[in-house]
Protein backbone atom coordinates (compact mmCIF):
# COMPACT_ATOMS: atom_id res chain seq x y z
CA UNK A 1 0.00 0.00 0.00
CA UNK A 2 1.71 3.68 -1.20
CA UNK A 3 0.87 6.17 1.75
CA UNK A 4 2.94 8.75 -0.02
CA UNK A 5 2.43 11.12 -2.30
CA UNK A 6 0.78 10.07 -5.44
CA UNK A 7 0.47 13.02 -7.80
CA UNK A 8 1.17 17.03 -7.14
CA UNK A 9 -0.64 19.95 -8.74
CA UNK A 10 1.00 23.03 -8.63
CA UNK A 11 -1.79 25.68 -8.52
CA UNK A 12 -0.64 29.50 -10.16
CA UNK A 13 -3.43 32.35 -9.45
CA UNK A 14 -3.27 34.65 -12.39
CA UNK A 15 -5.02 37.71 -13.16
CA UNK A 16 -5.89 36.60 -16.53
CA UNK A 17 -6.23 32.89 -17.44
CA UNK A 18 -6.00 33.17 -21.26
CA UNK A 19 -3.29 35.00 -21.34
CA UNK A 20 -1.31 32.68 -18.84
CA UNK A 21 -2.61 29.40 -21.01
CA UNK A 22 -1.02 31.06 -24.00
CA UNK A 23 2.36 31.85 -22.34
CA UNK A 24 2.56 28.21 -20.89
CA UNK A 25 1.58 26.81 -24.14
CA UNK A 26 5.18 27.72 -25.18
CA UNK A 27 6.42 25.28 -22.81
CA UNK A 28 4.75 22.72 -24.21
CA UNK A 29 1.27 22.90 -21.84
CA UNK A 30 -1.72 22.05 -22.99
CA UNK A 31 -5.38 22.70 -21.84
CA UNK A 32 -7.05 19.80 -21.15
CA UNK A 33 -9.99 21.28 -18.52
CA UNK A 34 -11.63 24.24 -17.91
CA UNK A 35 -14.33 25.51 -16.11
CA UNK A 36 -15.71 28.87 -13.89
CA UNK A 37 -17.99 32.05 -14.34
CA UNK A 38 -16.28 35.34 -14.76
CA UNK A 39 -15.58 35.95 -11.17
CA UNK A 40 -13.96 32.42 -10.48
CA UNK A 41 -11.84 30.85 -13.84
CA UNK A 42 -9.40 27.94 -14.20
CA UNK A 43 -7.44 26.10 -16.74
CA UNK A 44 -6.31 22.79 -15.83
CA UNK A 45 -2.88 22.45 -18.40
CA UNK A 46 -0.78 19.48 -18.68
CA UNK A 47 2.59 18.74 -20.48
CA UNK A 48 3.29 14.80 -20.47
CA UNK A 49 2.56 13.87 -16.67
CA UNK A 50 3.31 17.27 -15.10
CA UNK A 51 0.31 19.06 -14.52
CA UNK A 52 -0.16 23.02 -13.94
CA UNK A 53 -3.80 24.65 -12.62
CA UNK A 54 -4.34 28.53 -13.51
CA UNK A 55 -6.52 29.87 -10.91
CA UNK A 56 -8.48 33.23 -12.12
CA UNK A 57 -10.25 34.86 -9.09
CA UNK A 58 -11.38 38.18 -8.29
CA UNK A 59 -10.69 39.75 -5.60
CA UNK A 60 -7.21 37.60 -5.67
CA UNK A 61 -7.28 34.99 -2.71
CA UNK A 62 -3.65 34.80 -2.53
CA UNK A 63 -1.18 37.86 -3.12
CA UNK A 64 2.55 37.94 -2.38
CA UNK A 65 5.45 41.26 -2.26
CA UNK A 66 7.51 38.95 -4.48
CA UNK A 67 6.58 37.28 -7.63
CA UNK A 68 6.26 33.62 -7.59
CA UNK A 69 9.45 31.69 -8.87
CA UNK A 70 8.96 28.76 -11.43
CA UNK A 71 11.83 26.32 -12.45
CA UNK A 72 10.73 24.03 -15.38
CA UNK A 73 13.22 22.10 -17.42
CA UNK A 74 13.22 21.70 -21.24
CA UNK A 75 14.74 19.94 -23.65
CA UNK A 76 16.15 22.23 -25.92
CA UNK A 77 16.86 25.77 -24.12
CA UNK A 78 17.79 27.72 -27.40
CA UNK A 79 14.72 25.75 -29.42
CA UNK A 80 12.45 27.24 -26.31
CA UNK A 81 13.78 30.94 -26.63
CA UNK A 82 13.09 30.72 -29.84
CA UNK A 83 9.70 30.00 -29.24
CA UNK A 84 9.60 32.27 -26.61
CA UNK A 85 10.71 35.25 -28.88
CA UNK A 86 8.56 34.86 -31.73
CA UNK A 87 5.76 34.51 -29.46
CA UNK A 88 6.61 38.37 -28.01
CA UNK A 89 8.00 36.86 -24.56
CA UNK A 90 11.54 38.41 -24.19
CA UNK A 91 14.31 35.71 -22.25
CA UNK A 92 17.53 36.13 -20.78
CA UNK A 93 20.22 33.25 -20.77
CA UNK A 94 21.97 33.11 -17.20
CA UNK A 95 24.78 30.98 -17.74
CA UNK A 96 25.62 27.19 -17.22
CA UNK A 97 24.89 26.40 -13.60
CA UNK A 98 25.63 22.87 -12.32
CA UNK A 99 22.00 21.78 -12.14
CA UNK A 100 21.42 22.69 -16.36
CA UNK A 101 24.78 22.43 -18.02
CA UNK A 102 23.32 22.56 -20.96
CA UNK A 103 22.49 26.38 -19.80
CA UNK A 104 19.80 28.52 -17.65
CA UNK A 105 17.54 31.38 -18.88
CA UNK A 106 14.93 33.79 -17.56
CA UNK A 107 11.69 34.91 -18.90
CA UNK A 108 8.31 36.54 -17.05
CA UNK A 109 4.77 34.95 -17.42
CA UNK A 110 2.06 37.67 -17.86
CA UNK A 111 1.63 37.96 -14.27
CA UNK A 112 5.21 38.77 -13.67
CA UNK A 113 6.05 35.23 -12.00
CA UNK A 114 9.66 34.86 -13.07
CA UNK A 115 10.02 31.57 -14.83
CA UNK A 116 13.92 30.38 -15.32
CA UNK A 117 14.11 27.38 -17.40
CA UNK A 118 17.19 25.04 -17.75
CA UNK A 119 18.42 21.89 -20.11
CA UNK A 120 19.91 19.16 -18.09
CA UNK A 121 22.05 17.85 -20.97
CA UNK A 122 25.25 19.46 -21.40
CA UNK A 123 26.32 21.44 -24.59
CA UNK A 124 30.53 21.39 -25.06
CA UNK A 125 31.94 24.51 -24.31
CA UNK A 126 32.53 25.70 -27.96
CA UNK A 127 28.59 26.08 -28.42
CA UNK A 128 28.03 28.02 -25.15
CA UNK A 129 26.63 31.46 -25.47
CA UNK A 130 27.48 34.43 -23.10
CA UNK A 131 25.00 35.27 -20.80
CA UNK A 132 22.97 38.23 -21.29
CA UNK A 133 23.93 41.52 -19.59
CA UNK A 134 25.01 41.95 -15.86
CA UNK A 135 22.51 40.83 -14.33
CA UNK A 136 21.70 37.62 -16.40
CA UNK A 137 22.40 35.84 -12.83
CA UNK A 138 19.29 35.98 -11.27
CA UNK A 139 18.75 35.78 -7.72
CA UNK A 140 16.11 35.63 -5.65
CA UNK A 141 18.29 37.49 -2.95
CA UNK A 142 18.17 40.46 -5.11
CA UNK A 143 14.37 40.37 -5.07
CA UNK A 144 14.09 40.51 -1.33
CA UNK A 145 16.84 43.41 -1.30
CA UNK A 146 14.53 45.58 -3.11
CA UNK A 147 11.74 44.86 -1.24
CA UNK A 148 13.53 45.71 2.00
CA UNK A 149 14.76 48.80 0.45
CA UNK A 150 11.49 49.86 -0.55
CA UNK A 151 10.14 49.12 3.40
CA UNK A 152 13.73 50.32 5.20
CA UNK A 153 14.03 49.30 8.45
CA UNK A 154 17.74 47.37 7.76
CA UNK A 155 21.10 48.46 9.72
CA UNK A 156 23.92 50.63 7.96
CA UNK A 157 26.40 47.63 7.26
CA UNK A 158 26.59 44.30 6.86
CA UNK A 159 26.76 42.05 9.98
CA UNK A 160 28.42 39.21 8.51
CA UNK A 161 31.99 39.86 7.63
CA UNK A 162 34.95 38.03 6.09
CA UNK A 163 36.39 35.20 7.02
CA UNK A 164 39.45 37.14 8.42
CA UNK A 165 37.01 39.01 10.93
CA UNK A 166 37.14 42.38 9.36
CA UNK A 167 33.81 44.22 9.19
CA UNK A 168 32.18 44.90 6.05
CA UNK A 169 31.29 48.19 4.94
CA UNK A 170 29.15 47.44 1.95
CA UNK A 171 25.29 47.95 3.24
CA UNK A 172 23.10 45.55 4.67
CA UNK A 173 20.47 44.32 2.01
CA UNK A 174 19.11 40.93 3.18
CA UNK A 175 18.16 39.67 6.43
CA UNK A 176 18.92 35.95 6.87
CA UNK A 177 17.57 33.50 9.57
CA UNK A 178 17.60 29.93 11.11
CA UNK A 179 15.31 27.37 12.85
CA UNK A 180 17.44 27.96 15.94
CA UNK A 181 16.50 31.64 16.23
CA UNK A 182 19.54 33.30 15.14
CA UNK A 183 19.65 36.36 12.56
CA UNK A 184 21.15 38.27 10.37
CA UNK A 185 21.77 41.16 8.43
CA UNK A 186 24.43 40.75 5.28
CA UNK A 187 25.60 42.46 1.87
CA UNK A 188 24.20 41.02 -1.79
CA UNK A 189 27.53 38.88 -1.66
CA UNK A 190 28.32 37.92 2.07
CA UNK A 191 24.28 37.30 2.12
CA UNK A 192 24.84 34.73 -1.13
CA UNK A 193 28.00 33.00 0.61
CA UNK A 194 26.20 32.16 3.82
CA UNK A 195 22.92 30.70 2.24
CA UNK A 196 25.86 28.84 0.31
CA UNK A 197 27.92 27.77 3.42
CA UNK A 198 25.17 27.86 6.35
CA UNK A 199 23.05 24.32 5.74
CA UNK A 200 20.21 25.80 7.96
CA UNK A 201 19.78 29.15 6.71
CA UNK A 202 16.15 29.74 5.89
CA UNK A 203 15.59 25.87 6.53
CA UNK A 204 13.91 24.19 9.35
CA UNK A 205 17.07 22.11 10.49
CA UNK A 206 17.97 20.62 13.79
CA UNK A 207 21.51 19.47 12.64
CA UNK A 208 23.03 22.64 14.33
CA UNK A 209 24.68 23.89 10.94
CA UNK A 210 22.96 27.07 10.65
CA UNK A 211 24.05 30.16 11.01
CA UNK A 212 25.70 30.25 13.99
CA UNK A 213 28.32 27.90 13.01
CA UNK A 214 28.92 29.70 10.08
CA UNK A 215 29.38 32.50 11.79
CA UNK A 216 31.30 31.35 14.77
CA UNK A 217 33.86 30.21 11.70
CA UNK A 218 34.17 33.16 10.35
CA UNK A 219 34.55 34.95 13.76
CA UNK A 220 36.23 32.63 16.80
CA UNK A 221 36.31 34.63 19.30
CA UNK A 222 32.67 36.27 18.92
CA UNK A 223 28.81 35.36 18.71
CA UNK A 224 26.13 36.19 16.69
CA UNK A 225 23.84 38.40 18.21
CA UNK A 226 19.87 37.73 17.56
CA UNK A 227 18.32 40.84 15.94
């Protein structure tokens, strides 16, 4: 008898459910049920056995400072910005990250959900292309930088430091935090190297390798101290 999980449905609320159909289309989606009145919509897609529900509802039961983030892997990243551009949907390649060798790019879904998309086979060097621009690397960090910039409320510096124990002077963007209580304020890059290096940061972990560790490292003869 399986007592696990037997099927997931990831369920997107847009504020438009044709217009989200046709931009997951691209990706190979396909409606297969719909249903609804003009207040309350859906679209039940599917591509092969992975299933996606578009939820139109007004007023919005779910809303979020962040867009959503949506990782989908494809088999042929340049054959899907292709279709991406001649369907007026602009992407961005962000490299050749260990988890899609075969390269990593960024578009936005009508709803401005960012939507990265990566090939899992691996192209030979030659036939790499350059990612776009300086900020083809996108980060999630960045997002919540600009939303705490937009709210203030964040110290002057970063808290974290180098590894040598000298204080950093570059400002504090991101405020990170552990099951065990202990927080954070850090810089765009000292704030990347600890979710990086700290296994607990923003994770629900009772190994004891959150931040405080990481920190303790960095800084023997000091402690972090809970914001």
């Amino acid at each position: 008898m399986h007592n696990g999980v037997q099927a997931q449905v990831p369920v997107l609320y847009v504020a438009d459910a044709d217009a989200a159909r046709r931009f997951y289309a691209v990706f190979g989606y396909s409606e297969q049920r719909a249903g609804g009145d003009g207040e309350s919509r859906w679209s039940y897609l599917q591509c092969g056995e992975l299933t996606l529900l578009l939820a139109a509802v007004k007023p919005r039961l779910v809303t979020v400072e962040l867009p959503l983030l949506i990782y989908l892997y494809v088999d042929d990243v340049a054959a899907t910005i292709e279709r991406l551009t001649a369907a007026g949907y602009p992407a961005q390649r962000a490299g050749y990250p260990e988890h899609a060798p075969g390269g990593e790019c960024r578009t936005t879904d009508p709803d401005g959900n960012t939507v990265l998309f990566g090939q899992r086979r691996a192209v030979p060097e030659h036939a790499r292309v350059a990612p776009d621009g300086a900020e083809a690397r996108f980060s999630l960090i960045r997002q919540a930088a600009e939303a705490v910039s937009r709210r203030g409320g964040a110290p002057a510096h970063c808290q974290i430091g180098s590894p040598r124990g000298e204080t950093c002077t570059e400002p504090a963007e991101v405020k990170l935090a552990d099951s065990w209580g202990d927080t954070v304020w850090g810089c765009m890059a000292h704030a990347d190297e600890a979710l990086l290096n700290a296994r607990g940061a923003f994770l629900a972990t009772e190994d004891g390798q959150g931040l405080a560790q990481f920190l303790a490292a960095r800084h023997p003869h000091s402690e972090p101290t809970p914001i």
